[in-house]
C-alpha atoms as a PDB file:
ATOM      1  CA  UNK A   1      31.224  -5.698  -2.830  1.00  0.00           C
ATOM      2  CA  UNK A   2      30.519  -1.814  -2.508  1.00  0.00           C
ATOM      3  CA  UNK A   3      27.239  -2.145  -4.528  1.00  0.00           C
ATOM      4  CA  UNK A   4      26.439  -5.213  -2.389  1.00  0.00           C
ATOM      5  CA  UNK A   5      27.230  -3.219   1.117  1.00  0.00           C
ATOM      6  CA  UNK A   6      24.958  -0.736  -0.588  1.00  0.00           C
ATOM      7  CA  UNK A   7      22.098  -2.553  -1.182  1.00  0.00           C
ATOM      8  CA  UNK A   8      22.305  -4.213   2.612  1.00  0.00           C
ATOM      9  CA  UNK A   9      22.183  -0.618   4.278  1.00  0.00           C
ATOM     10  CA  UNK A  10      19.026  -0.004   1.985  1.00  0.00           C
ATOM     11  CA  UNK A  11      17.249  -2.705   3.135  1.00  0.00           C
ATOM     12  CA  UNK A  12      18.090  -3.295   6.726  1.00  0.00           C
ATOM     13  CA  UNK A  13      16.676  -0.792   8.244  1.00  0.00           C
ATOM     14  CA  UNK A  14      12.944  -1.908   6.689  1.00  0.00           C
ATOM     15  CA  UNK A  15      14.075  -5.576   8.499  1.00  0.00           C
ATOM     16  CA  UNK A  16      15.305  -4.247  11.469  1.00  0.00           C
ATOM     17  CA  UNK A  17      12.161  -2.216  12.364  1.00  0.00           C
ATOM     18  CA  UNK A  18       9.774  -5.500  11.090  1.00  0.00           C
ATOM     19  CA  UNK A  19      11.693  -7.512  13.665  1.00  0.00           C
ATOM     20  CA  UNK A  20      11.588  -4.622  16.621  1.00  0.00           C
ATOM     21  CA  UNK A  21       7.956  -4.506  16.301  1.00  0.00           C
ATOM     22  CA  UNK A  22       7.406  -8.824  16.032  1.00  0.00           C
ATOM     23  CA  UNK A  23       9.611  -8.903  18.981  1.00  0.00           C
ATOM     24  CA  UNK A  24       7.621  -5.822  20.875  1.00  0.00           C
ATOM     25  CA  UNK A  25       4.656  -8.745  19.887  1.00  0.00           C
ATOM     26  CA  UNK A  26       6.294 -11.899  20.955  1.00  0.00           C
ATOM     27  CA  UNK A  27       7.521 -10.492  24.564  1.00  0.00           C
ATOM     28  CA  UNK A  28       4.660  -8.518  24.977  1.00  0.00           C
ATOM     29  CA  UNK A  29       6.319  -5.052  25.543  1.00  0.00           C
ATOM     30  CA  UNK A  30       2.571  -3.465  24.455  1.00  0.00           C
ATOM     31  CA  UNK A  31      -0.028  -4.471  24.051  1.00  0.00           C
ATOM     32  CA  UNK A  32      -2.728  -5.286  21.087  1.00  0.00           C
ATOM     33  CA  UNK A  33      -4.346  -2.435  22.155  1.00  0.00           C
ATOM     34  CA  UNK A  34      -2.089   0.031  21.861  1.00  0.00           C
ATOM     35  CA  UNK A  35      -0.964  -1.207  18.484  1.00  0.00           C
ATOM     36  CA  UNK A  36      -4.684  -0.535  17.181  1.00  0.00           C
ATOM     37  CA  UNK A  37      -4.017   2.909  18.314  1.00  0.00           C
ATOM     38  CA  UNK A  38      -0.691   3.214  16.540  1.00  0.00           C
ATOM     39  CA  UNK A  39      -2.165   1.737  13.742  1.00  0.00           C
ATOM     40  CA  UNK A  40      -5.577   4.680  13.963  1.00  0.00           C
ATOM     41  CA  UNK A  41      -1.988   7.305  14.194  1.00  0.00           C
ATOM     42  CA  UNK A  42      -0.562   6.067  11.168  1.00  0.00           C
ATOM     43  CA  UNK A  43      -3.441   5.342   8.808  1.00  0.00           C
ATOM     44  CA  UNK A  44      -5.684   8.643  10.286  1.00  0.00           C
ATOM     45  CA  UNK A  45      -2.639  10.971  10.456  1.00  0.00           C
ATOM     46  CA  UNK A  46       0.918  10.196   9.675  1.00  0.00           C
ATOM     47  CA  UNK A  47       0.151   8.902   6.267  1.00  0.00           C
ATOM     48  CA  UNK A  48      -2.371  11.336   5.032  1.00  0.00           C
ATOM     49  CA  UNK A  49      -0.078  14.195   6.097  1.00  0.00           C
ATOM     50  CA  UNK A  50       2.447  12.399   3.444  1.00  0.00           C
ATOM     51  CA  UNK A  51       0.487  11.918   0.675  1.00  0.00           C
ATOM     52  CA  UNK A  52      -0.930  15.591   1.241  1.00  0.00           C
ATOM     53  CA  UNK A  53       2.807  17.021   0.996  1.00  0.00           C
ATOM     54  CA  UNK A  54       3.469  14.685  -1.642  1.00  0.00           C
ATOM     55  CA  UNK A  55       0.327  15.975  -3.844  1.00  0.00           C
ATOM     56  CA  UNK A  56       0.978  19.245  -2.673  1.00  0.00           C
ATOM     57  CA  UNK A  57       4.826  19.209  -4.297  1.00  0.00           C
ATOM     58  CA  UNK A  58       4.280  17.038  -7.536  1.00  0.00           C
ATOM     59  CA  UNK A  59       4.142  18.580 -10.927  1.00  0.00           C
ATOM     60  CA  UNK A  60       0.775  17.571 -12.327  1.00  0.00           C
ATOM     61  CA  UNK A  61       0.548  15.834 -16.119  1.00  0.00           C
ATOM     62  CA  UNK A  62      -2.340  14.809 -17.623  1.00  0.00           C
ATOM     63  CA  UNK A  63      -0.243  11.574 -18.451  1.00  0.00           C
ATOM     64  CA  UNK A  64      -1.098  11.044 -14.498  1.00  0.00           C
ATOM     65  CA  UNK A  65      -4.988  10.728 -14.839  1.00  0.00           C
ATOM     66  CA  UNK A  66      -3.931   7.766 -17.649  1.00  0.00           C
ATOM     67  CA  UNK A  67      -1.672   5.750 -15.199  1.00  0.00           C
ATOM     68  CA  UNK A  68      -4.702   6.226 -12.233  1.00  0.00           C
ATOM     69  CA  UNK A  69      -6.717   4.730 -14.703  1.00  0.00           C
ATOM     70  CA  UNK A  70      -4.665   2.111 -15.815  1.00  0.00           C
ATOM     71  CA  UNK A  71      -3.498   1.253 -11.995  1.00  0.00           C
ATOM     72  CA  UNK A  72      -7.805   1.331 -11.305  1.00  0.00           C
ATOM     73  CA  UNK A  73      -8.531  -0.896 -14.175  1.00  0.00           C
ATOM     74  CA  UNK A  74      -5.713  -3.387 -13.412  1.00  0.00           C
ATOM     75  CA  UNK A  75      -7.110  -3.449 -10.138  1.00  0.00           C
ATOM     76  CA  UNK A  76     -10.222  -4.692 -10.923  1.00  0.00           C
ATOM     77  CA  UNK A  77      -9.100  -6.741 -13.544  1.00  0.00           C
ATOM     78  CA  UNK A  78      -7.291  -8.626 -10.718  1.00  0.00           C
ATOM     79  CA  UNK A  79     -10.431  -8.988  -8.828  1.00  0.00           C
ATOM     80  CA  UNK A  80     -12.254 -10.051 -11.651  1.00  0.00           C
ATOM     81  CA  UNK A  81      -9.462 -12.703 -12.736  1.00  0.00           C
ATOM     82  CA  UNK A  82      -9.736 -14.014  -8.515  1.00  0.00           C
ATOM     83  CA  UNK A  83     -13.155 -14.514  -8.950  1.00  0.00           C
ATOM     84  CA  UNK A  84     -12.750 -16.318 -12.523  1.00  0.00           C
ATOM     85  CA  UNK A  85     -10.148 -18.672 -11.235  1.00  0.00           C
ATOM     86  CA  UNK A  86     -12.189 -19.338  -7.957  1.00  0.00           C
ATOM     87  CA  UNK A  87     -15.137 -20.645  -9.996  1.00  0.00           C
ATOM     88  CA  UNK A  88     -12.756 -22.824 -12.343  1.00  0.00           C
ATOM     89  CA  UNK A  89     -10.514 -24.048  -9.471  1.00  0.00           C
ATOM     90  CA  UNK A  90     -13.675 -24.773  -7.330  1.00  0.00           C
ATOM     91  CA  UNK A  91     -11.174 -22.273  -4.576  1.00  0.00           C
ATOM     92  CA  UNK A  92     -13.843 -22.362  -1.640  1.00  0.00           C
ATOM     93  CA  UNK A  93     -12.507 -19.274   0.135  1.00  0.00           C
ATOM     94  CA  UNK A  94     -14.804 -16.427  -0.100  1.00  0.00           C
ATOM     95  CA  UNK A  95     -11.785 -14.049   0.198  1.00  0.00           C
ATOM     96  CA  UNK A  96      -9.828 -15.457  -2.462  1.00  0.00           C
ATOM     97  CA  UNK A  97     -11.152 -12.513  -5.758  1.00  0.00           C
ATOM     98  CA  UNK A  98      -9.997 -10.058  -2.887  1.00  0.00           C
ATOM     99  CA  UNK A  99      -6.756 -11.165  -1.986  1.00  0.00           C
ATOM    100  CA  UNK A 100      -5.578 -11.434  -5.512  1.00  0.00           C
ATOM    101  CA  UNK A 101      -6.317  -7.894  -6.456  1.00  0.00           C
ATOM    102  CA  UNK A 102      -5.582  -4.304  -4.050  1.00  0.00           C
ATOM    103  CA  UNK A 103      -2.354  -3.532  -2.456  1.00  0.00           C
ATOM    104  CA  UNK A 104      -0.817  -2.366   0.892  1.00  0.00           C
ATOM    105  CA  UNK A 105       0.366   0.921  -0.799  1.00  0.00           C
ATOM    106  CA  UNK A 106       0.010   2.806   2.852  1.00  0.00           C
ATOM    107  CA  UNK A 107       1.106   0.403   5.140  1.00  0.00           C
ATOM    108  CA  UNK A 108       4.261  -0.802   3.528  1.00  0.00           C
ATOM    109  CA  UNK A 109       4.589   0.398  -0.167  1.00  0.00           C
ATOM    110  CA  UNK A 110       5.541   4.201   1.480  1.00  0.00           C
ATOM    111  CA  UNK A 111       7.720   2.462   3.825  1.00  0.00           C
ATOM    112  CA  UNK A 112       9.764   0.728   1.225  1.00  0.00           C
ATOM    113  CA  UNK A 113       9.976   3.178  -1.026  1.00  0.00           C
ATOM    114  CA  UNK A 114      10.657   6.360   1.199  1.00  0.00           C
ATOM    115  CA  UNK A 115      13.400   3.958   3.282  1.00  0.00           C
ATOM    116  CA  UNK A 116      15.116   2.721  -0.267  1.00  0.00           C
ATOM    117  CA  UNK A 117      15.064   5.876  -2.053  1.00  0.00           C
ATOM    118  CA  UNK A 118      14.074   8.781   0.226  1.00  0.00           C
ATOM    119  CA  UNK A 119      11.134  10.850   1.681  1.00  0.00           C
ATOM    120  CA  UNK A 120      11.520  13.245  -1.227  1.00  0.00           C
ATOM    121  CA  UNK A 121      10.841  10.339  -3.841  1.00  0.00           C
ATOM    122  CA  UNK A 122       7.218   9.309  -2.547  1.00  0.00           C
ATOM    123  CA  UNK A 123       5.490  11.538  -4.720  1.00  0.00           C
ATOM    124  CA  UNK A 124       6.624   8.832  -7.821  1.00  0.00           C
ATOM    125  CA  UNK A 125       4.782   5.959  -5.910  1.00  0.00           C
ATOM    126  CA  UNK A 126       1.785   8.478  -5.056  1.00  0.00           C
ATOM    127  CA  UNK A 127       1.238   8.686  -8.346  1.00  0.00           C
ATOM    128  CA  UNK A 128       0.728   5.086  -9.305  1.00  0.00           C
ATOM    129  CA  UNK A 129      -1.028   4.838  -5.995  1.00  0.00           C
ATOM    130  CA  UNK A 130      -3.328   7.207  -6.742  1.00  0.00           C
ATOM    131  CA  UNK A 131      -5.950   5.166  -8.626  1.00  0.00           C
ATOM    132  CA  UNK A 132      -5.156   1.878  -6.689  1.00  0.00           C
ATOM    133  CA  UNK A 133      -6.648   4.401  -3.405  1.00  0.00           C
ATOM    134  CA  UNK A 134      -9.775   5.584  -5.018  1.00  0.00           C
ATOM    135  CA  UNK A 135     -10.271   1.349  -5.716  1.00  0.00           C
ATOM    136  CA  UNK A 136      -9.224   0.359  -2.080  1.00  0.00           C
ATOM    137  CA  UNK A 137     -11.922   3.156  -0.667  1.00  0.00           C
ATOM    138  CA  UNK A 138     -14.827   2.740  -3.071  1.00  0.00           C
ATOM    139  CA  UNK A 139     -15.281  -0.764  -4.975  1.00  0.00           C
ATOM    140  CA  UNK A 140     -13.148  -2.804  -2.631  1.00  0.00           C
ATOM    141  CA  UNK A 141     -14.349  -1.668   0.537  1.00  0.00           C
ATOM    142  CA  UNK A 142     -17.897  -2.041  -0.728  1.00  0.00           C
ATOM    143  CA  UNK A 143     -17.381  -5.334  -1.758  1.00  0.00           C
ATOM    144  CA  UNK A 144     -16.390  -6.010   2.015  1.00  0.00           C
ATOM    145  CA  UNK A 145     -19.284  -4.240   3.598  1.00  0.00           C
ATOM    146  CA  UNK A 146     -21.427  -6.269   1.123  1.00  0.00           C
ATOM    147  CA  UNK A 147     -19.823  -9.584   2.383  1.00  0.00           C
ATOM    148  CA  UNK A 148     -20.112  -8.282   6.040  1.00  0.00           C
ATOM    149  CA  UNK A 149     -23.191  -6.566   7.026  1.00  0.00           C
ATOM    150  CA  UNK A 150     -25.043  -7.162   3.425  1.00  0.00           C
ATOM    151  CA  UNK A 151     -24.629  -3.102   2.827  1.00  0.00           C
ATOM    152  CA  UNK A 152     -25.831  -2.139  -0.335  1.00  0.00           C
ATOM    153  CA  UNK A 153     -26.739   1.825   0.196  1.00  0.00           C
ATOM    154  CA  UNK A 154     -24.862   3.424  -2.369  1.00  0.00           C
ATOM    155  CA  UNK A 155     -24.828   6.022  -0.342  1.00  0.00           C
ATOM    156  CA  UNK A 156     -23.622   4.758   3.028  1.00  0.00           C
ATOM    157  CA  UNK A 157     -21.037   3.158   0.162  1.00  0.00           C
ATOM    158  CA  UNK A 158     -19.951   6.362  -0.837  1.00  0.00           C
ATOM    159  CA  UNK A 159     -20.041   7.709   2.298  1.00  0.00           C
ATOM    160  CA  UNK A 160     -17.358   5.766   3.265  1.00  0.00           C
ATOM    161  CA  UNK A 161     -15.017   6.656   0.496  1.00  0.00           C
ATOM    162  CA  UNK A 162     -15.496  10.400   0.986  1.00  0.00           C
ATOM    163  CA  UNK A 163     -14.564   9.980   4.714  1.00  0.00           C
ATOM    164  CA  UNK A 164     -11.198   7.522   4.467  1.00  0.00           C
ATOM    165  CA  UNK A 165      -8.211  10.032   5.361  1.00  0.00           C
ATOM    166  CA  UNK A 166      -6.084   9.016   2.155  1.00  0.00           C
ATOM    167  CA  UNK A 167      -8.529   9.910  -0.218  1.00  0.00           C
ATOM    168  CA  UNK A 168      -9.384  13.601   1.831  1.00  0.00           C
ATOM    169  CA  UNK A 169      -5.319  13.786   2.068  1.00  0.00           C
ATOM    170  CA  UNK A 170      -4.897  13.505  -1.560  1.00  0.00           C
ATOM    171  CA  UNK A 171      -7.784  15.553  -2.558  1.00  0.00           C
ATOM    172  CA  UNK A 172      -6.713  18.461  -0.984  1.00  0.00           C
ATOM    173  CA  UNK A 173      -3.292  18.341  -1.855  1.00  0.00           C
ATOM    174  CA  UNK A 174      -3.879  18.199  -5.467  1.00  0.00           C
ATOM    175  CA  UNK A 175      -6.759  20.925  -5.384  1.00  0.00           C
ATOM    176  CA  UNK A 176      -4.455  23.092  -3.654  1.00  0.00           C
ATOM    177  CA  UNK A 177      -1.374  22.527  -6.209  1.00  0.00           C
ATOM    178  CA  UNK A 178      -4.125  23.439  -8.755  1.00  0.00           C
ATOM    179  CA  UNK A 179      -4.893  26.734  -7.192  1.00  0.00           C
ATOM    180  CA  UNK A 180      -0.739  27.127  -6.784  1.00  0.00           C
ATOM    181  CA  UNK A 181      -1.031  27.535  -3.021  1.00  0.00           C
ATOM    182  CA  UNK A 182       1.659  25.861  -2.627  1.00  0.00           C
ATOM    183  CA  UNK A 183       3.938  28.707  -1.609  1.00  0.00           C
ATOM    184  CA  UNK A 184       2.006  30.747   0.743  1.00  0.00           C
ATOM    185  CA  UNK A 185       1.027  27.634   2.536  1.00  0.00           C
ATOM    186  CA  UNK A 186       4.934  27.192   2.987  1.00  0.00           C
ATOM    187  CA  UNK A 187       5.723  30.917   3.595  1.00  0.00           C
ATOM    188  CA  UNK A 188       2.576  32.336   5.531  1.00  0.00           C
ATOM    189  CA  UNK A 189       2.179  32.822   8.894  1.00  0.00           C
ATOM    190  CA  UNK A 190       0.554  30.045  11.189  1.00  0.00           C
ATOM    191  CA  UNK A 191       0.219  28.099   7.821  1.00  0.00           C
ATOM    192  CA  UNK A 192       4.507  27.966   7.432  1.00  0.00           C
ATOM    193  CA  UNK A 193       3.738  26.133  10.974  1.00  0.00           C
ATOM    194  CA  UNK A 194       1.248  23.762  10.066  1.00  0.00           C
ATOM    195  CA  UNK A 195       2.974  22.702   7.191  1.00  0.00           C
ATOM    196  CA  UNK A 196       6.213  22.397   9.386  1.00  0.00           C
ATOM    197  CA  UNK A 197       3.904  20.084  11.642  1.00  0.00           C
ATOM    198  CA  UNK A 198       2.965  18.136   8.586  1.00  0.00           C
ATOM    199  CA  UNK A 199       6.309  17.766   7.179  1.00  0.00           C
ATOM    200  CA  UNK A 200       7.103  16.466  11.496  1.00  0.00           C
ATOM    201  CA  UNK A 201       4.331  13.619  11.044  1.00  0.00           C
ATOM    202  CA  UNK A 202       5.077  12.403   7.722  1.00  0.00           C
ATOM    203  CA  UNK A 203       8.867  11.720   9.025  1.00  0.00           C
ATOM    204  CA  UNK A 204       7.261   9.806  11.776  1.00  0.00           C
ATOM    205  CA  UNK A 205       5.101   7.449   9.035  1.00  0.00           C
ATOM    206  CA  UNK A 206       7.657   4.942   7.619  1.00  0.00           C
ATOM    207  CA  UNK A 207       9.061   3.775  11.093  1.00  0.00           C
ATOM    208  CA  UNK A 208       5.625   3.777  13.260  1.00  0.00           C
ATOM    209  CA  UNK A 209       4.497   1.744  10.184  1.00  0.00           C
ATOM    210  CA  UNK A 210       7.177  -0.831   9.820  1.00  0.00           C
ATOM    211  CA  UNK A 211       7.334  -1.527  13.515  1.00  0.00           C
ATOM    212  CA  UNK A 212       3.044  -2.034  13.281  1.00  0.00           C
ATOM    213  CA  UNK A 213       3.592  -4.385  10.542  1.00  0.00           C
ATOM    214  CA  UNK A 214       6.231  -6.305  12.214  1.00  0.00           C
ATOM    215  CA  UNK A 215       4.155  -6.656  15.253  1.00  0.00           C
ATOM    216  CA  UNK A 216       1.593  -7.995  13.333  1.00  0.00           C
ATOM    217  CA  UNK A 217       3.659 -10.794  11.547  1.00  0.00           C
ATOM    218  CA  UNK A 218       1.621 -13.943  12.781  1.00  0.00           C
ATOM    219  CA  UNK A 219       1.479 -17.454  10.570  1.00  0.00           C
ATOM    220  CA  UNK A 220      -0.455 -20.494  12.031  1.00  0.00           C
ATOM    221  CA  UNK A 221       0.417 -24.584   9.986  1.00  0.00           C
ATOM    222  CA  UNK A 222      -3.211 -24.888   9.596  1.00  0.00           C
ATOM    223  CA  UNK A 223      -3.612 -24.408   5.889  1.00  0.00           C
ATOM    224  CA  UNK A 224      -0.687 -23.594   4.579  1.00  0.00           C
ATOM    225  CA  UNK A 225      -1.256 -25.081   1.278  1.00  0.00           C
ATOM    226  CA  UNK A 226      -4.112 -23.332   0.483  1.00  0.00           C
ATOM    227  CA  UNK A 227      -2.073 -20.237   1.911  1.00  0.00           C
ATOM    228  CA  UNK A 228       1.396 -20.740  -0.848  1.00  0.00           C
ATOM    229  CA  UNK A 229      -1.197 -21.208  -3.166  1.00  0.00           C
ATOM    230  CA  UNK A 230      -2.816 -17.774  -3.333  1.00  0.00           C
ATOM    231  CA  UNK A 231       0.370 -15.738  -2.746  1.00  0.00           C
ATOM    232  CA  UNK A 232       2.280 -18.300  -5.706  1.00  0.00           C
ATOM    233  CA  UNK A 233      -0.613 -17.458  -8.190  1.00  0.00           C
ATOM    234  CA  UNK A 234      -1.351 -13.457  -7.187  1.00  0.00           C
ATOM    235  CA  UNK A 235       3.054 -12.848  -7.698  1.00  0.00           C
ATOM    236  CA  UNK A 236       2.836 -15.270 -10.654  1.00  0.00           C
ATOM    237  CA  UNK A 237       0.576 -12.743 -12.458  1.00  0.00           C
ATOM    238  CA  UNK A 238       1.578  -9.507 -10.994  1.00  0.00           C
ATOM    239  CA  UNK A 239       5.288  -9.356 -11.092  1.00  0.00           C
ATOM    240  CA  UNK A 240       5.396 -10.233 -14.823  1.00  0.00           C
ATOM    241  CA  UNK A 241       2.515  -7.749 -15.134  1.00  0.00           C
ATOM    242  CA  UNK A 242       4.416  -4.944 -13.562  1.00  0.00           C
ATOM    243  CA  UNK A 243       7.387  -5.378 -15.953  1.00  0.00           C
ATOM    244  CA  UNK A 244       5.293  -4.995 -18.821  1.00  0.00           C
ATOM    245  CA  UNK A 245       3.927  -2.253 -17.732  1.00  0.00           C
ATOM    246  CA  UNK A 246       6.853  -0.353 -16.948  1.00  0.00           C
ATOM    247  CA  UNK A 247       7.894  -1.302 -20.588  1.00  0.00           C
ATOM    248  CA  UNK A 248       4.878  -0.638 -22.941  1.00  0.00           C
ATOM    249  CA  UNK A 249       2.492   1.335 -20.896  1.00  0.00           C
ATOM    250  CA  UNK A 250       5.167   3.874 -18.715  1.00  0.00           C
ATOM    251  CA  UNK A 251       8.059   3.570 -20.971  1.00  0.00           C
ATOM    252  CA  UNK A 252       7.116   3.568 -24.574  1.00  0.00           C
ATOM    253  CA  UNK A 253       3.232   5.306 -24.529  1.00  0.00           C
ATOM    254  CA  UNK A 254       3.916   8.067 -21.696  1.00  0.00           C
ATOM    255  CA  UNK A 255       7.710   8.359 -21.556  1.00  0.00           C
ATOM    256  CA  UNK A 256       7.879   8.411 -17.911  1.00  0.00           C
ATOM    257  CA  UNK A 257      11.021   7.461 -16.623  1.00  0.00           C
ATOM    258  CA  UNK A 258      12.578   4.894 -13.992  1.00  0.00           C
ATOM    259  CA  UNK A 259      11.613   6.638 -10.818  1.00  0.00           C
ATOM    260  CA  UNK A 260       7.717   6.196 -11.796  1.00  0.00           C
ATOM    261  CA  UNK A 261       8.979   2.483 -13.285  1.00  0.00           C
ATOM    262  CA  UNK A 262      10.245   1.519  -9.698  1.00  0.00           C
ATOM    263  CA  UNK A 263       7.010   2.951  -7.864  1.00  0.00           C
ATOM    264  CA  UNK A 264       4.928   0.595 -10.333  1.00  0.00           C
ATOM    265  CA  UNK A 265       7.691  -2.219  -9.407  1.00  0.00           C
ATOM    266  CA  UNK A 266       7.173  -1.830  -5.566  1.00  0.00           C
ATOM    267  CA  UNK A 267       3.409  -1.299  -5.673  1.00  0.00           C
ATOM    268  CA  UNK A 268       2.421  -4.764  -7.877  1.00  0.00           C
ATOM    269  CA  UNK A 269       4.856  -6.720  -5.948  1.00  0.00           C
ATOM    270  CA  UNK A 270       3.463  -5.716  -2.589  1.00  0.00           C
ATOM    271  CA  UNK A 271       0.485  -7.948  -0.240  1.00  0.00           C
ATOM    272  CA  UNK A 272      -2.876  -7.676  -0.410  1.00  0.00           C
ATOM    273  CA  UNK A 273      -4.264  -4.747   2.017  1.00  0.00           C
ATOM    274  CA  UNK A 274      -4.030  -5.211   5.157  1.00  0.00           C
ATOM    275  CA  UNK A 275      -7.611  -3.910   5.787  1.00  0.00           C
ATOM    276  CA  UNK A 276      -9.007  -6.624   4.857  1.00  0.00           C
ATOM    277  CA  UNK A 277      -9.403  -8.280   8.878  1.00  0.00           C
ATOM    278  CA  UNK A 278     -10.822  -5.230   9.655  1.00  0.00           C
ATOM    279  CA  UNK A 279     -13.701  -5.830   7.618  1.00  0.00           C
ATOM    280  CA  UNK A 280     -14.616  -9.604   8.202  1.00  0.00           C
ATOM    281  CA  UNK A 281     -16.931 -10.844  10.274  1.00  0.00           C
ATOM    282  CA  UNK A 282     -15.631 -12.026  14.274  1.00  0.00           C
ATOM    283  CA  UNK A 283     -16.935 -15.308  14.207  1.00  0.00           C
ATOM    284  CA  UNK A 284     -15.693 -16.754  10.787  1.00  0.00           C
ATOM    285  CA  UNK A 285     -12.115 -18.067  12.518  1.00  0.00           C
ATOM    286  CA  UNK A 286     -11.294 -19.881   9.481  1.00  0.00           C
ATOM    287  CA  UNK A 287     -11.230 -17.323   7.058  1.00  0.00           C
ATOM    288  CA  UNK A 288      -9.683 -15.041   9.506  1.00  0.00           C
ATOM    289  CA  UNK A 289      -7.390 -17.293   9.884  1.00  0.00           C
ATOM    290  CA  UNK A 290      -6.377 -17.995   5.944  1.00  0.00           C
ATOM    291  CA  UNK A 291      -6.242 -14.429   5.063  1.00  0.00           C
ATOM    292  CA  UNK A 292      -4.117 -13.453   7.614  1.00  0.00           C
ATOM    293  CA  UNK A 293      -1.471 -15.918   6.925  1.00  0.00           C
ATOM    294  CA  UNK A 294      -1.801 -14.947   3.047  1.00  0.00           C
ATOM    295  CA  UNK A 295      -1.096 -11.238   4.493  1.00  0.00           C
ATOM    296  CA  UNK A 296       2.407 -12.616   6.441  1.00  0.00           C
ATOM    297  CA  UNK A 297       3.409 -14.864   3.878  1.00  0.00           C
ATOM    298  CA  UNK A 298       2.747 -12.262   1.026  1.00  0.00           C
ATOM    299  CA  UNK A 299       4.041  -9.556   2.918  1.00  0.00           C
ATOM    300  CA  UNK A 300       7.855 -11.839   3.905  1.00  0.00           C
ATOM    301  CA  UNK A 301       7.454 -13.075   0.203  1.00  0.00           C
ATOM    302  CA  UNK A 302       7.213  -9.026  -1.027  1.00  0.00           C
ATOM    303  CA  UNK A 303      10.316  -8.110   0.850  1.00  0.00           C
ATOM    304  CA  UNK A 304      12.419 -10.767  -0.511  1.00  0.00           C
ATOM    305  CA  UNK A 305      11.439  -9.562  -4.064  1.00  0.00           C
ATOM    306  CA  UNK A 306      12.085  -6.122  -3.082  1.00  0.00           C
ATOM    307  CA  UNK A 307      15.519  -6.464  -1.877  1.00  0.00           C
ATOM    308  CA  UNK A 308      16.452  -8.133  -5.263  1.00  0.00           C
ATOM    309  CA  UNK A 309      15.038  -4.702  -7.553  1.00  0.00           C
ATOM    310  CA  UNK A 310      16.891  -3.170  -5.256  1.00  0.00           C
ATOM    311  CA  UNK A 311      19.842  -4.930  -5.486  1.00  0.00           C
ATOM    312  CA  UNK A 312      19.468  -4.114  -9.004  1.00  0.00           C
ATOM    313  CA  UNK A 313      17.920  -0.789  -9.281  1.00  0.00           C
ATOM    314  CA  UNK A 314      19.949   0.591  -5.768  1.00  0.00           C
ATOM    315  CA  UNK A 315      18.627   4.763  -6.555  1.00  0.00           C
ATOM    316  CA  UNK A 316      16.176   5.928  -8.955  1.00  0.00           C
ATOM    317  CA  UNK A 317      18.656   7.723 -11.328  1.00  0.00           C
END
């Protein structure tokens, strides 16, 4: 019963600030408008100030640059294997390769993890984040602006991977830990403060970005079939991927314990990105309206999974 009451104060604050922000929606307390500009604040700021501390603070191992490329390649072995089963299944959604592969590590992995098993733990999900980010902001996004506007300048392409905040975040917090400035950018004057600032913003990430994805929780009848579908087959192949993972690939070959076991856990098991609307063009209301229910009902579908690891794996000792 202990273990149980456990487990329920773990995960009730993630529902509790899901269903402030759906009911912030549904009575209209704010608006869409100033959600967008929450949403700017967390992606452009709040998160990028965590993964910089968290980059900033983590012992590097070259085991790390083997689980980036792992996480990369799964990634777009996932898009390849959408695209595969789109052709066999005759699947007429041109969304469907992207929705199976990518993850909403920023939006809600952080959240679930830092909530569950602290601020101080991210750093283990950063790490298996780290090559799922350079995928989101290079290959994926590509592949959206290509499906969009028809943009294939590599270098407009790469221009927008160099630019996304995460990427910058992460880049400079592991170039600094390299050049161990870690230290005087705690201790030294003016730079003690900014880091104090940081440390201010990050705290503010996992609620502003719970409450945003609660607000956003939206699921229309129309299609539903076609919706249970995709989120059935992508958790069909990525949950039982993720535990053999965490057994051959982190376990056995790079001996990296549970904490880095439950970050892999939380990241497979999590929705597509949430970017994804962003990206798609305003007058195709169909699709719009099939990836954004794939988004809810991955996303309620992801927290019910969650809470039972958690259940099960309640700290990361």
């Amino acid at each position: 019963m202990e273990h149980f009451a456990d487990t329920l104060n773990q995960v009730l604050p993630i529902l509790l600030l899901i269903i402030l922000g759906n009911r912030l929606r549904r009575y209209a307390f704010i608006s869409e408008h100033t959600v967008e500009g929450l949403k700017w604040l967390a992606l452009n700021v709040a998160l990028p100030s965590v993964l910089f501390a968290s980059f900033l603070n983590l012992e590097l191992k070259v085991s790390y640059l083997a689980v980036m490329a792992v996480i990369f390649g799964l990634c777009v072995f996932m898009y390849g294997l959408g695209r595969l089963t789109a052709r066999v299944l005759r699947i007429t959604h041109p969304y469907f390769p992207l929705l199976v592969t990518g993850f909403e590590f920023g939006m809600l992995g952080v959240s679930l993890f830092g909530t569950s098993y602290g601020m101080e733990a991210i750093g283990y999900i950063a790490v298996i984040g780290l090559g799922h980010e350079f995928f989101i902001w290079f290959p994926f996004l590509s592949v959206l602006l290509i499906m969009r506007d028809n943009v294939r300048d590599p270098l407009r392409l790469a221009a927008a991977f160099v630019k996304a905040p995460p990427i910058l975040a992460i880049l400079l917090g592991v170039t600094l830990n390299l050049l161990g400035a870690r230290e005087t950018l705690y201790t030294g004057p003016v730079l003690g403060g900014i880091m104090a600032t940081l440390d201010i913003l990050g705290r503010m990430t996992i609620p502003l970005i719970l409450v945003i994805v609660g607000y956003g929780f939206r699921l229309e009848a129309h299609g539903l079939k076609d919706v249970v579908g995709t989120v059935a087959f992508r958790m069909a192949c990525l949950i039982p991927l993720a535990l053999l993972l965490n057994r051959l690939f982190l376990g056995d070959l790079l001996g990296l314990g549970h904490p880095f076991q439950a970050g892999l856990f939380t990241m497979l098991i999590l929705p597509p990105p949430f970017i994804i609307p962003l990206f798609m063009k305003p007058e195709d209301h169909e699709e719009r309206r099939y990836v954004n229910n794939v988004l809810t009902v991955n996303t309620v579908a992801s927290l019910a999974v969650f809470a039972v690891y958690l259940a099960f794996n309640p700290t990361l000792n």
